[in-house]
N, C-alpha and C. Protein backbone atom coordinates (compact mmCIF):
# COMPACT_ATOMS: atom_id res chain seq x y z
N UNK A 1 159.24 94.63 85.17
CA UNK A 1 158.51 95.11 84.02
C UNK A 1 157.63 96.27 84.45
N UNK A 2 158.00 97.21 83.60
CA UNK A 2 157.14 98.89 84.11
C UNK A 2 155.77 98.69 83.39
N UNK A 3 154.62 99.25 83.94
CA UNK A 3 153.09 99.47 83.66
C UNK A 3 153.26 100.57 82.68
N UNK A 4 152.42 100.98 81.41
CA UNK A 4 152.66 101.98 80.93
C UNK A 4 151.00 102.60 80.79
N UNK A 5 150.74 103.78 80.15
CA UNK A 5 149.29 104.27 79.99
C UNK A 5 149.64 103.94 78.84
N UNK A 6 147.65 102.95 78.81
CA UNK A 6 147.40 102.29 77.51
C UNK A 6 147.35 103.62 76.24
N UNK A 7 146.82 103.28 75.40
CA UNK A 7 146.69 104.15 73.94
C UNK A 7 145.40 103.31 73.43
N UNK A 8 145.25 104.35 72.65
CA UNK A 8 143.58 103.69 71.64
C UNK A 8 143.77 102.12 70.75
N UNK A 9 145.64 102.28 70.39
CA UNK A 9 146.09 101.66 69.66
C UNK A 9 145.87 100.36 70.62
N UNK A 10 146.04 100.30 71.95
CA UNK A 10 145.99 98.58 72.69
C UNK A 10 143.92 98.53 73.13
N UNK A 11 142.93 99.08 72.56
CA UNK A 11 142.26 98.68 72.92
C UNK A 11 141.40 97.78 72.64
N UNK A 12 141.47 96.77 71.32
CA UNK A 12 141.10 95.67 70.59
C UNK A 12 141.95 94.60 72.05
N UNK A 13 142.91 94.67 71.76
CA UNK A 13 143.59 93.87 73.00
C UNK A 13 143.44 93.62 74.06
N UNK A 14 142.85 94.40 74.92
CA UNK A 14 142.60 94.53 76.10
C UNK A 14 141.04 94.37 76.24
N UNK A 15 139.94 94.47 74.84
CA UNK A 15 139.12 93.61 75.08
C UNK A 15 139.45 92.32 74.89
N UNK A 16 139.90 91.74 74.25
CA UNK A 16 140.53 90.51 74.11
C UNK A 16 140.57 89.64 74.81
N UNK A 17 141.80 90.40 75.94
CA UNK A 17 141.96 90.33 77.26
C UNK A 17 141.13 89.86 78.47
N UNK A 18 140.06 91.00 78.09
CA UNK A 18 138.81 90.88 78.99
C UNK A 18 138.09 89.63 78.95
N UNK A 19 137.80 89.48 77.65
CA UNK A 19 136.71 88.63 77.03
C UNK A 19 137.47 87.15 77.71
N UNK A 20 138.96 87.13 77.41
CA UNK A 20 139.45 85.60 77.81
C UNK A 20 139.53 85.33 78.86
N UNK A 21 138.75 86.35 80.22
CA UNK A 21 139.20 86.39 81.60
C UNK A 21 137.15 86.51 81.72
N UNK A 22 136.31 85.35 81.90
CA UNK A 22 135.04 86.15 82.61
C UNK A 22 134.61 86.57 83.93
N UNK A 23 135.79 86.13 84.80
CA UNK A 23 135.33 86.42 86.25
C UNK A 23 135.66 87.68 85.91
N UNK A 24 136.73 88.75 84.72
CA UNK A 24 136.75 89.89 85.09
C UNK A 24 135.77 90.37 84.71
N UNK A 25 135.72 91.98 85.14
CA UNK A 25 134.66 92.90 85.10
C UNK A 25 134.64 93.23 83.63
N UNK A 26 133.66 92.95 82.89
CA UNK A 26 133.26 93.14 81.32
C UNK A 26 133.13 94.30 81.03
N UNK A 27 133.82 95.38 80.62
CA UNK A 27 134.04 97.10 80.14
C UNK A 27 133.91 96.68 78.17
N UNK A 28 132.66 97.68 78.01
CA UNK A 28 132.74 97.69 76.72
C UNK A 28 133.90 98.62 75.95
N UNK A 29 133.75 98.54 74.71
CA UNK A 29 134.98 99.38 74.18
C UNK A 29 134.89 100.96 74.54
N UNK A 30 133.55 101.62 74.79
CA UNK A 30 133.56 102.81 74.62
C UNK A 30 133.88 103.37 75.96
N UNK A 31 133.13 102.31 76.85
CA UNK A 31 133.66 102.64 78.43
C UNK A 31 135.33 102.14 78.47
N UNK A 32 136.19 101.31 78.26
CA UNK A 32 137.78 101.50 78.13
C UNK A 32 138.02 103.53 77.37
N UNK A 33 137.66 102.81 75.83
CA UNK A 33 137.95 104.50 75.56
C UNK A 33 137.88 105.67 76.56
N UNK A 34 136.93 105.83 77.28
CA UNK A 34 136.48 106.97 77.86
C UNK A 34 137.66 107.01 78.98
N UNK A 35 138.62 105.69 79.66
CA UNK A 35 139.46 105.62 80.73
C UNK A 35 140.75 106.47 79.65
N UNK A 36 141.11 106.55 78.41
CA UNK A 36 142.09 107.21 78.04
C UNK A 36 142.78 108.42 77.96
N UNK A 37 141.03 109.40 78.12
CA UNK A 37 141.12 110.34 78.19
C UNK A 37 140.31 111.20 79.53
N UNK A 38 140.01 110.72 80.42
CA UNK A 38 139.18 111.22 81.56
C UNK A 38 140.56 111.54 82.42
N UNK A 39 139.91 112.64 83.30
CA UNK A 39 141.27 113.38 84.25
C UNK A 39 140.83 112.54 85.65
N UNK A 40 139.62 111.62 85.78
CA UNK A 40 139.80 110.88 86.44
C UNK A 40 140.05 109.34 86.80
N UNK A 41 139.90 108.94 85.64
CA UNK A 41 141.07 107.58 85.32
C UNK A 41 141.73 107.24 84.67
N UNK A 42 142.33 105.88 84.74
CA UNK A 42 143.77 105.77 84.22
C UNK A 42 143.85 104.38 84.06
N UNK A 43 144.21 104.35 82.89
CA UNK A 43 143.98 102.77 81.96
C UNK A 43 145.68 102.25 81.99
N UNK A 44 146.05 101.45 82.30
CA UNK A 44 147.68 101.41 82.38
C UNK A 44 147.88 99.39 81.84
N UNK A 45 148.94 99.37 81.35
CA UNK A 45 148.52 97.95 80.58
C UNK A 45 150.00 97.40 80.29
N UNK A 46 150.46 96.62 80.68
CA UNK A 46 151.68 95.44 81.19
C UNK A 46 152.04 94.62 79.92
N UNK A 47 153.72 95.10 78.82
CA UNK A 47 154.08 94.48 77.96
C UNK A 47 154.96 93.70 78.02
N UNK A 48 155.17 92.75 77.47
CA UNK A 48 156.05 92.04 77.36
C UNK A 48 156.30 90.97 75.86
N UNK A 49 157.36 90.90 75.61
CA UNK A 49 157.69 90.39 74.44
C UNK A 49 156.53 91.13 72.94
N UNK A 50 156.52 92.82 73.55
CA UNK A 50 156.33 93.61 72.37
C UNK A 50 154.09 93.34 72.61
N UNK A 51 153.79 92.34 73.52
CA UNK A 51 152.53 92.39 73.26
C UNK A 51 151.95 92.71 74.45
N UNK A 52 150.74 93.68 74.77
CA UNK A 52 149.97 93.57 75.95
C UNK A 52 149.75 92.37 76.20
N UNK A 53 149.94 91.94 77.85
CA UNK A 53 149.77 90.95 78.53
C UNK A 53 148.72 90.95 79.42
N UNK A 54 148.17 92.57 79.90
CA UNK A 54 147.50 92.63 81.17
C UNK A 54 147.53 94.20 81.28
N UNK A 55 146.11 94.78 82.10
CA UNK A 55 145.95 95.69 81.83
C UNK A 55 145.27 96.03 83.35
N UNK A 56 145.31 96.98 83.88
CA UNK A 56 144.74 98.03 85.16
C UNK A 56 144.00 99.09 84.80
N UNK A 57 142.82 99.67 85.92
CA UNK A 57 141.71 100.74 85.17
C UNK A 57 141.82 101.11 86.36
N UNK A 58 141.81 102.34 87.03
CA UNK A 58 141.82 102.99 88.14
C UNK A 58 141.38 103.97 88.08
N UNK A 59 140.28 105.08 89.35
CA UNK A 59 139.53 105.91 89.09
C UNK A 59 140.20 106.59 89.92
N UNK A 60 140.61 107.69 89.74
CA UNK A 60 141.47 108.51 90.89
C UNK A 60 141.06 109.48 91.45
N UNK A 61 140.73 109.67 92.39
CA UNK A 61 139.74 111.13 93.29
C UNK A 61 141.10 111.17 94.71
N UNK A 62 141.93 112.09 94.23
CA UNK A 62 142.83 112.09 95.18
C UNK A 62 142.35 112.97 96.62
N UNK A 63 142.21 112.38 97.72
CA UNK A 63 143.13 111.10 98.47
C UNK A 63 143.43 110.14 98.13
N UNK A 64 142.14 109.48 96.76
CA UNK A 64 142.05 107.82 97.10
C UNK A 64 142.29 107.73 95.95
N UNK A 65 142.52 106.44 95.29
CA UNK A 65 142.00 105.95 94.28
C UNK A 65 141.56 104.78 94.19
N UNK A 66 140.93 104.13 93.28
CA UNK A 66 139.78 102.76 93.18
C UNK A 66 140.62 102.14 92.54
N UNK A 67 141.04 100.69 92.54
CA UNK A 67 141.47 99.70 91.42
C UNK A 67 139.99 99.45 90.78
N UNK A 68 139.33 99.23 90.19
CA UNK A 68 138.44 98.93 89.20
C UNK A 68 138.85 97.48 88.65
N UNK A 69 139.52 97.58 87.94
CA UNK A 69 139.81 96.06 87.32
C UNK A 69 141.44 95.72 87.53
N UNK A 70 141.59 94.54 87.39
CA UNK A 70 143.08 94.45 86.88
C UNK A 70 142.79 92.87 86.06
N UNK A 71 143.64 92.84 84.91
CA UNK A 71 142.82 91.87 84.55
C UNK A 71 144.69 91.25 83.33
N UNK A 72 144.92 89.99 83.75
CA UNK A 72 145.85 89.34 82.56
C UNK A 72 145.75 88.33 81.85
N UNK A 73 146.52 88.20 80.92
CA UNK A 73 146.15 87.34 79.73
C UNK A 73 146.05 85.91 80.50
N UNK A 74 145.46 85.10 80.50
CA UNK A 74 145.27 83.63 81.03
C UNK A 74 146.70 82.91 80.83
N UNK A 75 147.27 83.36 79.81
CA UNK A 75 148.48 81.99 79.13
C UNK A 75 149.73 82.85 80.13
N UNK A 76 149.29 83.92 80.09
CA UNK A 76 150.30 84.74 81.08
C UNK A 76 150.32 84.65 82.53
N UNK A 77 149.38 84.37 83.09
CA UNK A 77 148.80 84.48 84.41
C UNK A 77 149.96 83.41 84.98
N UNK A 78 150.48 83.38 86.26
CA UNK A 78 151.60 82.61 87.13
C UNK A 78 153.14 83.12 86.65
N UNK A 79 153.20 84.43 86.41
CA UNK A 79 154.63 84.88 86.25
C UNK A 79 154.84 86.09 86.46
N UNK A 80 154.13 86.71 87.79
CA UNK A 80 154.21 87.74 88.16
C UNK A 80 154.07 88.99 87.50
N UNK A 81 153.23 88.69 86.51
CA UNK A 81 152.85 90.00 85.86
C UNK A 81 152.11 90.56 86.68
N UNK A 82 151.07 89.81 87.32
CA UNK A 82 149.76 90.85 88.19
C UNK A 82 150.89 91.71 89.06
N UNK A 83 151.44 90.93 89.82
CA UNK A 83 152.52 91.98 90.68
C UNK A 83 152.95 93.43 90.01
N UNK A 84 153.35 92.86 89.06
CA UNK A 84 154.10 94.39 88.21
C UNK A 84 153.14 95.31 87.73
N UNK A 85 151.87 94.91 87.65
CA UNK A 85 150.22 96.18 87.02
C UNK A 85 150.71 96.14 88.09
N UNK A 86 150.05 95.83 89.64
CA UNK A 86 149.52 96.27 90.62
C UNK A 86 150.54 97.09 91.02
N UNK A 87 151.90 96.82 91.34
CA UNK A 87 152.58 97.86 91.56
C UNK A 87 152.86 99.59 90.63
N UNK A 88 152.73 98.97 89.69
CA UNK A 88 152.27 100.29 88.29
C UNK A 88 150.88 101.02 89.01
N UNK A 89 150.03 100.21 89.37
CA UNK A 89 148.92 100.95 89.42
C UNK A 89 148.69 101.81 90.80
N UNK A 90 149.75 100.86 92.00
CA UNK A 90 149.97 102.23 92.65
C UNK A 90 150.99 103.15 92.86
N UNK A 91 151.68 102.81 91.77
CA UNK A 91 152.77 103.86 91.75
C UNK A 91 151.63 105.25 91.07
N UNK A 92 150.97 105.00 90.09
CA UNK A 92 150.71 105.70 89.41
C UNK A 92 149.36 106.60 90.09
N UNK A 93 148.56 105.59 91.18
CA UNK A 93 147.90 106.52 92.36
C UNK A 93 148.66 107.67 93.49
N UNK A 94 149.49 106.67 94.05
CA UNK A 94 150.60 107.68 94.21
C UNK A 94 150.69 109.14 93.53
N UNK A 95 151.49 108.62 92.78
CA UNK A 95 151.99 109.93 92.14
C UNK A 95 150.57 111.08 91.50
N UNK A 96 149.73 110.77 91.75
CA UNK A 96 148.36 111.49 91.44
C UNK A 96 147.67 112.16 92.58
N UNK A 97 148.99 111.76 93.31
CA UNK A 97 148.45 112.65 94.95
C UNK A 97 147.26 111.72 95.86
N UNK A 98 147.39 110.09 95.59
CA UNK A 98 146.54 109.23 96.93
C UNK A 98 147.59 108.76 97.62
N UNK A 99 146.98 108.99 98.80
CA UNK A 99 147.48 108.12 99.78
C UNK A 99 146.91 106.76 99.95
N UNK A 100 145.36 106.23 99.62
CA UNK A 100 145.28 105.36 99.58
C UNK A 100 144.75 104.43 98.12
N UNK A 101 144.87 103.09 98.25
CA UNK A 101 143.83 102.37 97.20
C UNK A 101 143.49 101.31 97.68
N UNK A 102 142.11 101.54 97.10
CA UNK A 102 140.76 100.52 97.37
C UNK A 102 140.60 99.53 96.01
N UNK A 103 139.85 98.79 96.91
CA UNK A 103 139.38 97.88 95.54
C UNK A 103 138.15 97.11 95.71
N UNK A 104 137.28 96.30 95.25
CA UNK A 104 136.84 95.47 95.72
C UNK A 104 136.56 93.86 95.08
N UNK A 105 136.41 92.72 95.80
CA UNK A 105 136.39 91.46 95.15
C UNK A 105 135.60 90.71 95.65
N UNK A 106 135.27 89.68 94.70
CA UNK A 106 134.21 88.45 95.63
C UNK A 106 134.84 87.64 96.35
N UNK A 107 134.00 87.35 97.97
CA UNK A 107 134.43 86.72 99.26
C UNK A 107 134.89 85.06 98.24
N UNK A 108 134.04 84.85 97.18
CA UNK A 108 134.49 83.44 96.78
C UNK A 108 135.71 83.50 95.75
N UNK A 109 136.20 84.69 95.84
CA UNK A 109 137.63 84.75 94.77
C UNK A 109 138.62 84.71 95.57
N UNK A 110 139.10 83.71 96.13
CA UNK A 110 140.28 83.11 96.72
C UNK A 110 141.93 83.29 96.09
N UNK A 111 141.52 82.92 95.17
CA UNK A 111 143.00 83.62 94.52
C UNK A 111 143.23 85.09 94.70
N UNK A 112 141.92 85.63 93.58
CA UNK A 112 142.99 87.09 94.23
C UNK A 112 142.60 87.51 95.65
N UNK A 113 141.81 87.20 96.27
CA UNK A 113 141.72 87.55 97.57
C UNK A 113 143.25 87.60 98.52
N UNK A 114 144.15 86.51 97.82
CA UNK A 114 145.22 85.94 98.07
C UNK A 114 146.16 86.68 97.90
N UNK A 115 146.17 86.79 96.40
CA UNK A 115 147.14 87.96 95.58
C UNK A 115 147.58 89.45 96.04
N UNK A 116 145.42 90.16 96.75
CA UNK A 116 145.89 91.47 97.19
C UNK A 116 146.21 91.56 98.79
N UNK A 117 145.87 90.34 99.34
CA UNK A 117 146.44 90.32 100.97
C UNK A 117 147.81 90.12 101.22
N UNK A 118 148.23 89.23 99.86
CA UNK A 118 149.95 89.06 99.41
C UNK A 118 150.68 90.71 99.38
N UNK A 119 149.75 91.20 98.52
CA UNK A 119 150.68 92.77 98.15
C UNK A 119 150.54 93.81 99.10
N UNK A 120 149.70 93.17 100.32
CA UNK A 120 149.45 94.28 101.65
C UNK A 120 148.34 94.71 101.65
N UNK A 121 147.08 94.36 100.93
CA UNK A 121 145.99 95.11 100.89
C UNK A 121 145.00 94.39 102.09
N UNK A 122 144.50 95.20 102.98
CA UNK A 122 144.06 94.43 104.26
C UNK A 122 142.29 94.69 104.11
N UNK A 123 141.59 94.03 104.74
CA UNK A 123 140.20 94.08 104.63
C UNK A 123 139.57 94.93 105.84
N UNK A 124 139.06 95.65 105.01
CA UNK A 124 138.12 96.75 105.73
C UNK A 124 136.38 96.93 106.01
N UNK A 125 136.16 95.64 105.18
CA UNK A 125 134.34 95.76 104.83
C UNK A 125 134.10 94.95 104.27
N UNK A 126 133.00 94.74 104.54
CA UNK A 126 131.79 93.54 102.98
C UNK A 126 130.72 93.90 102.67
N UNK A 127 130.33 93.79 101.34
CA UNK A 127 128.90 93.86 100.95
C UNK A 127 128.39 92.99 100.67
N UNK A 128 127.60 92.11 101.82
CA UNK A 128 126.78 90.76 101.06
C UNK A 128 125.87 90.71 100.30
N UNK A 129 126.10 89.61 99.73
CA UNK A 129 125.18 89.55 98.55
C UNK A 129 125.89 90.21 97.22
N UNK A 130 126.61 90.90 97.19
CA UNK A 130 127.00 91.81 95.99
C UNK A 130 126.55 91.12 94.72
N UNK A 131 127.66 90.30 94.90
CA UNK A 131 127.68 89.62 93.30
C UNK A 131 126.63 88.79 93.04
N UNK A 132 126.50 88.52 91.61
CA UNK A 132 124.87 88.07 91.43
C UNK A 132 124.92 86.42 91.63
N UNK A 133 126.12 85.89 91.89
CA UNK A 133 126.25 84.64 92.38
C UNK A 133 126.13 84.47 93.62
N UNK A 134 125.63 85.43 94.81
CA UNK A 134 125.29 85.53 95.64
C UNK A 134 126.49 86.24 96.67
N UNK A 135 127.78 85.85 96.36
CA UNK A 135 128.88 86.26 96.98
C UNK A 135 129.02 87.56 97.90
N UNK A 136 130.02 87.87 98.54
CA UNK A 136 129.82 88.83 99.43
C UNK A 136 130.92 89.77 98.64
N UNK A 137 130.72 90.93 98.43
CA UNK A 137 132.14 91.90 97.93
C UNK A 137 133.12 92.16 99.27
N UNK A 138 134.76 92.00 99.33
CA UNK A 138 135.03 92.38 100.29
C UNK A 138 136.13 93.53 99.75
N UNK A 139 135.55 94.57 100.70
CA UNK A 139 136.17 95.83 100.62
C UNK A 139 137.56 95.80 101.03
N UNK A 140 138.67 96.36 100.26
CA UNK A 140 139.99 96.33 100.72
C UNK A 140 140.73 97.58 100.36
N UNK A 141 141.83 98.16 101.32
CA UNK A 141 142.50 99.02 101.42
C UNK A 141 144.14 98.90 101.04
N UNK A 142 144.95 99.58 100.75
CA UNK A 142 146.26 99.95 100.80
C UNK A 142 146.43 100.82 101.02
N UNK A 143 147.94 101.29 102.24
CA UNK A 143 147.98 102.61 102.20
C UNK A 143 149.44 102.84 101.18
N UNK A 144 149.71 104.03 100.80
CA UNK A 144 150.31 104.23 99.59
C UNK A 144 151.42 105.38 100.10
N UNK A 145 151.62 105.59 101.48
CA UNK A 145 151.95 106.71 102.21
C UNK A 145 153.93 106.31 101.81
């Protein structure tokens, strides 16, 4: 399943999305809007059976680019959709001229901690304390070469 760039038309949805996911990162509507049309990010969002399922926000400053969020529908979640954003999302760094992508997550998020060490993303750093649950952020890399 290919990642596509969202439209104004999926952004009720993708708060939706958000809202049914709270460990993800909470983007109001106007901050999504602003990812549709900025030359430095890129809102990209995972269909299936005709409905957004899951959606990626990436900030691109080529060399690099940032994953920001990646975030899927709960009823969806265990069928390899995250795989197919994440690969969308660095195809689509890629092709924007990075060689690498970063991201970052809490030391107590085990799953995806799981998910991006699964897809090759290796750990480079921490920021303790980050999160306001006390957690440590751990900094992670891909190279995209």
């Amino acid at each position: 399943m290919n990642a596509r760039p969202a439209r104004p038309a999926d952004l009720p949805e993708l708060l939706a999305i958000e809202r049914s996911c709270p460990a993800a990162p909470q983007w109001s509507e106007s901050s999504l809007a602003a990812g549709l049309g900025s030359a430095r990010s890129r809102l990209l969002v995972l269909e299936d059976a005709g409905r957004v399922q899951g959606f990626a926000a990436l900030l691109v400053v080529p060399p690099e680019a940032e994953l920001t969020s990646i975030v899927i529908r709960p009823e969806a979640q265990g069928r390899g959709l995250g795989r197919d954003l994440l690969a969308g999302a660095a195809a689509e760094a890629r092709s924007s001229g990075c060689s690498k992508l970063s991201l970052e997550v809490s030391a107590a998020n085990g799953r995806a901690l799981g998910f991006y060490e699964a897809a090759g993303f290796k750990a480079v750093g921490r920021r303790p304390k980050y999160y306001g649950d006390g957690s440590d952020a751990v900094l992670m890399d891909l190279g995209l070469s």
